[in-house]
Protein backbone atom coordinates (compact mmCIF):
# COMPACT_ATOMS: atom_id res chain seq x y z
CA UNK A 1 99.41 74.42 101.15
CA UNK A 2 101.14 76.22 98.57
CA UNK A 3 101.99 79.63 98.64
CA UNK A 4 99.46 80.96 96.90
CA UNK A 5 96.88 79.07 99.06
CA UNK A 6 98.52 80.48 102.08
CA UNK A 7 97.98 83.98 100.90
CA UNK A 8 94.03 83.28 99.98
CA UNK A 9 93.71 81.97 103.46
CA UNK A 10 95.11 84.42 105.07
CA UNK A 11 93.15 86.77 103.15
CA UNK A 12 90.00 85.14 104.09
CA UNK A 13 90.98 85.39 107.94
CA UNK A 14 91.84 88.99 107.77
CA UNK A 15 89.54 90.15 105.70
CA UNK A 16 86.41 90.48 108.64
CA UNK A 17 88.96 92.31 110.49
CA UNK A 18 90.12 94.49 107.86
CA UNK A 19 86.89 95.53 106.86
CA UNK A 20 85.25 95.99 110.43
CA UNK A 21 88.17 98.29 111.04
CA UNK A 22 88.06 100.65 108.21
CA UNK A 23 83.67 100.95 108.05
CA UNK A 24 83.92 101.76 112.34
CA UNK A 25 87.00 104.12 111.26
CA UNK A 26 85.09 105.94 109.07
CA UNK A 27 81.86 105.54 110.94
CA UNK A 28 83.10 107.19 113.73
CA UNK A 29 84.38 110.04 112.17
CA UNK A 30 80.43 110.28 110.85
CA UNK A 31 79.38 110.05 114.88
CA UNK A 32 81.63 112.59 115.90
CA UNK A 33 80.88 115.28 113.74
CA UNK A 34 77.73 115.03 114.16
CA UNK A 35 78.04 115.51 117.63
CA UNK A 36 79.58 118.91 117.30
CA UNK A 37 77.04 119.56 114.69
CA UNK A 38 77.66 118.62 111.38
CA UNK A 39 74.79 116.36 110.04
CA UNK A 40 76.74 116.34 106.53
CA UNK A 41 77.89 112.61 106.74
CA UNK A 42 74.75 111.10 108.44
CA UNK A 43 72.78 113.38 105.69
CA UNK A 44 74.56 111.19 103.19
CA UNK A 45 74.18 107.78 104.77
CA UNK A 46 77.73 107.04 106.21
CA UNK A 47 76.72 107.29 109.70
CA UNK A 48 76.44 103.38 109.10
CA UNK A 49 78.67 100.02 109.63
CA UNK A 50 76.80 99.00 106.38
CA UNK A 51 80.03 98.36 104.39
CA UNK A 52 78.47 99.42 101.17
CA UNK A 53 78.39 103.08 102.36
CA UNK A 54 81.62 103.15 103.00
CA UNK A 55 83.09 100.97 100.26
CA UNK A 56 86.15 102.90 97.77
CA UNK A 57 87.98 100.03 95.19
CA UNK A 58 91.24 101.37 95.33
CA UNK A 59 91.43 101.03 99.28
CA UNK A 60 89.08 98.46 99.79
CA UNK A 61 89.71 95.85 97.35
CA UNK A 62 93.22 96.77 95.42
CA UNK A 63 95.53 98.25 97.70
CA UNK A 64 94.52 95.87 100.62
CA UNK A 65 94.73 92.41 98.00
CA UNK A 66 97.60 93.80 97.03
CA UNK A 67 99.61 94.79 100.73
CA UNK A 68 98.33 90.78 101.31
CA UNK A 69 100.42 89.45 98.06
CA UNK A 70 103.55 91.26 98.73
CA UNK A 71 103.48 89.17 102.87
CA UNK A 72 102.50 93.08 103.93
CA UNK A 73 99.38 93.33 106.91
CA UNK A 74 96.27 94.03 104.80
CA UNK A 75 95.81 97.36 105.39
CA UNK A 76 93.84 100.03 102.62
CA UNK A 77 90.97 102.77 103.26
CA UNK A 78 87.36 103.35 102.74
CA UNK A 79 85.69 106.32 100.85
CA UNK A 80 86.20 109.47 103.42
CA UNK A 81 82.95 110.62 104.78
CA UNK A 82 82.28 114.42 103.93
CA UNK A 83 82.83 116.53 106.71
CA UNK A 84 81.72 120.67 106.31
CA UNK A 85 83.61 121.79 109.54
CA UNK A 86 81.97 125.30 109.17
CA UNK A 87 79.07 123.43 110.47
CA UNK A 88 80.82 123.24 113.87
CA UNK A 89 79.76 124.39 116.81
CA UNK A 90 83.63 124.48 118.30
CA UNK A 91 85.63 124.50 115.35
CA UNK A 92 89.17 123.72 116.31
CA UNK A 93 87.31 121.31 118.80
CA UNK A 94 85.72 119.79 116.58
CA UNK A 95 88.46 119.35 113.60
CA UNK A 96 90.88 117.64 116.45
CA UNK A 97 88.25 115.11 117.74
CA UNK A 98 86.16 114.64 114.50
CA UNK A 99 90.16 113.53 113.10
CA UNK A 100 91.22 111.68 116.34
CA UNK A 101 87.83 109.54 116.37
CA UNK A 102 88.73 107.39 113.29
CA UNK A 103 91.89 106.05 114.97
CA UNK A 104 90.49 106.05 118.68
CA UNK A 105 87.93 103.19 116.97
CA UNK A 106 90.77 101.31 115.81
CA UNK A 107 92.52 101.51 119.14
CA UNK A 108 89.29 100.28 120.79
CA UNK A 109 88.57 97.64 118.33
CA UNK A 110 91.87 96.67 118.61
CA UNK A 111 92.19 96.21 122.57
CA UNK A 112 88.55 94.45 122.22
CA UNK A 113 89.86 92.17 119.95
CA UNK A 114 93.11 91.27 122.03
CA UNK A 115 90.29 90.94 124.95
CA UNK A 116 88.43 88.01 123.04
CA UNK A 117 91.37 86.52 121.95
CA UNK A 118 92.90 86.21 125.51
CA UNK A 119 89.54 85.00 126.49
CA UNK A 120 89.08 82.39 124.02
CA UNK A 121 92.95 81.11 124.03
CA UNK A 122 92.41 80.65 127.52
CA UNK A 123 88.76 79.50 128.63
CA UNK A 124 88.00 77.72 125.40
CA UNK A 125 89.45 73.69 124.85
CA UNK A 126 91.54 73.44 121.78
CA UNK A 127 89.12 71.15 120.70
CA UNK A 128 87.12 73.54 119.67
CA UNK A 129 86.57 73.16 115.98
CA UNK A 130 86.65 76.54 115.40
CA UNK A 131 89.09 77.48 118.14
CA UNK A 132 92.18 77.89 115.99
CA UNK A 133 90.67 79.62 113.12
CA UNK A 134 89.37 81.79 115.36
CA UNK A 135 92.20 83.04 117.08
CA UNK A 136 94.03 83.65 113.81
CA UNK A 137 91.19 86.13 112.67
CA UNK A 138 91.42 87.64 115.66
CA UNK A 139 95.24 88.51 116.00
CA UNK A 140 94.78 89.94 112.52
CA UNK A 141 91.90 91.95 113.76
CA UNK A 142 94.24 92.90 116.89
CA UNK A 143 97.64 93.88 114.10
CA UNK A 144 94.83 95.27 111.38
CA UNK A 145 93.45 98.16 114.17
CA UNK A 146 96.60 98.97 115.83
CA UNK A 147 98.35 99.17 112.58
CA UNK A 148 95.44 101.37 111.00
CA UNK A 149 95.49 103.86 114.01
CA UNK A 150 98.71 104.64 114.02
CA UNK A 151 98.95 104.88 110.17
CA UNK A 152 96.09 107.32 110.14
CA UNK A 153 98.10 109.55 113.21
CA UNK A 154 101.15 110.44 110.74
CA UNK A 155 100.63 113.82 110.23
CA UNK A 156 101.29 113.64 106.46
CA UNK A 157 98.59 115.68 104.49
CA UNK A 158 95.68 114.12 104.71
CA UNK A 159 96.17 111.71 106.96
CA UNK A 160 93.92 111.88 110.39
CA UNK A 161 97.41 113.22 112.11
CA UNK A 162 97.29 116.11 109.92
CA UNK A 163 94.21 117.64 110.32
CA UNK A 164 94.79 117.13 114.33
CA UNK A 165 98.20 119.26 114.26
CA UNK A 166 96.32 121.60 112.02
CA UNK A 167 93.57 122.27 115.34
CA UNK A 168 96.67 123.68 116.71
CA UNK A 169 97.96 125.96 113.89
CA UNK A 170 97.02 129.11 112.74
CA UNK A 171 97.95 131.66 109.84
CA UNK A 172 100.97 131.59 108.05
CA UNK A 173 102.13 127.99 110.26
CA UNK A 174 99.02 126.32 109.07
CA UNK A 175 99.33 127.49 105.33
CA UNK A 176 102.71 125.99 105.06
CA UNK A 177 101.70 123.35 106.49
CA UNK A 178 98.75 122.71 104.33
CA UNK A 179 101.03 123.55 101.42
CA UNK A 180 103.36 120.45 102.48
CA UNK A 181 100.31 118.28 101.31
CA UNK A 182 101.56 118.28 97.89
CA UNK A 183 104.20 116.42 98.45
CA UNK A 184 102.70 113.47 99.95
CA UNK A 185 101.66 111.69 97.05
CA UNK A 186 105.39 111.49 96.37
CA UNK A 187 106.53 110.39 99.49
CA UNK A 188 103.97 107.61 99.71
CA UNK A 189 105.14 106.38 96.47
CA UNK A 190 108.20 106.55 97.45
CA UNK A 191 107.63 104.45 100.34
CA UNK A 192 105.60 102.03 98.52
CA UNK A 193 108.70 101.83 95.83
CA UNK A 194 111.14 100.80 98.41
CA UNK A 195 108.69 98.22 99.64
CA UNK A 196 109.14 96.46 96.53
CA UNK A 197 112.45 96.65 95.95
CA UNK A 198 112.43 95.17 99.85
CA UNK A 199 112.92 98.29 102.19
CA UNK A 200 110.15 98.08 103.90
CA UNK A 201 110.75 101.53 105.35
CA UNK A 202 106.85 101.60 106.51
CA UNK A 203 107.46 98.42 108.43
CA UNK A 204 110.02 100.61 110.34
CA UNK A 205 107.26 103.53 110.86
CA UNK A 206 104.53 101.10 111.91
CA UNK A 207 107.24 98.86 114.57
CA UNK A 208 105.42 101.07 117.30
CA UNK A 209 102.22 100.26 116.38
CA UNK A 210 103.47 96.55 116.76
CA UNK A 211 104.58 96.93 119.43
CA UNK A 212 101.57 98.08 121.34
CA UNK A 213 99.51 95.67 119.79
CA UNK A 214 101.51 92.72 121.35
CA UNK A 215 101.77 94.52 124.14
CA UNK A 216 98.14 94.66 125.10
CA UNK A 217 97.66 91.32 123.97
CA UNK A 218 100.16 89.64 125.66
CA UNK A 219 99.32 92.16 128.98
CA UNK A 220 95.17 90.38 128.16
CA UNK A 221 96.64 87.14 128.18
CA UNK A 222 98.64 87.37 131.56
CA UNK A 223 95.80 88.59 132.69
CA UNK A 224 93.94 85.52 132.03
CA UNK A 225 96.30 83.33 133.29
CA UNK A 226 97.98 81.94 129.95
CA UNK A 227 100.87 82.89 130.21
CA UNK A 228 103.08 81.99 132.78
């Protein structure tokens, strides 16, 4: 296949993962604020894995097509779910876990889908006609999660990380540190600029996540006996 082949295919394979990642992220945040009493997202229908609630085409279709053409993991966002934390019963409770449940989803999606592949790789034949294909979408699923989770705990302004240091602040701490948020529009682009000219600096910041994510697979797959 040619290159640009390669690219569509690997599109296709990540794409179920990609997008099962990001409507559970965002789902979860729905789940969790309801549960300490804000109805405002399940009011408004994103309390769903219906994709279509939770579809935005900047980080849905643009920025994930185009992290696939430049050989990055297809990673990108859906539409935020609205969140009125007034409506909490616990507030600082319920800003920390209502933030922490969107990556916690990816974690566990992640580990499930290192699970399934160890289990497949090992108790299915290779003669399987879908064996291969399916292990492929599933170490995307496994890189897609881990790499989402830990993306979403920077805490740059208003990434998930953010608003769960921000539980912990109060007064003049947490106004400068909700002033910082207008710089990270710059240093995203920044980071995105130096991607293209080939430092991938968010490579560097996402190694961890990487890490982990090979970690737990490889720790399924011992496990399981495949590895020796």
């Amino acid at each position: 296949m040619n290159d640009l082949n390669v690219i569509l295919f690997n599109i296709a394979q990540s794409m179920p993962g990609f997008l099962l990642a990001i409507v559970v992220h965002e789902a979860s945040h729905a789940w969790m604020a309801n549960k300490f009493g804000d109805p405002t997202a399940k009011n408004e229908g994103r309390l769903t894995l219906n994709p279509a609630a939770h579809y935005d085409p900047l980080g849905t279709i643009f920025f994930p097509l185009l992290a696939a053409f430049t050989n990055f993991a297809m990673i990108g966002w859906a539409k935020p779910v609205p969140i009125e934390v007034r409506n909490f019963k616990k507030m600082r409770q319920g800003i920390f876990w209502v933030s922490f449940a969107g990556p916690l989803s990816n974690l566990i999606l992640g580990c499930l889908s290192a699970l399934i592949l160890a289990i497949i790789a090992t108790k299915s034949s290779a003669d399987w006609g879908y064996y291969a294909i399916s292990l492929q979408m599933l170490r995307f699923s496994v890189m897609i999660n881990f790499i989402l989770a830990f993306f979403n705990l920077i805490p740059l302004p208003p990434l998930d990380g953010s608003k769960m240091v921000s539980a912990f602040l109060k007064g003049e701490a947490l106004r400068k540190y909700e002033d910082f948020a207008r710089y990270t529009p710059v240093i995203f682009i920044l980071i995105m600029a130096l991607s293209f000219m080939g430092v991938h600096t968010l490579s560097y910041v996402l190694m961890p996540a990487q890490v982990l994510a090979n970690f737990i697979l490889f720790g399924f797959l011992g496990l399981m006996g495949g590895i020796g």
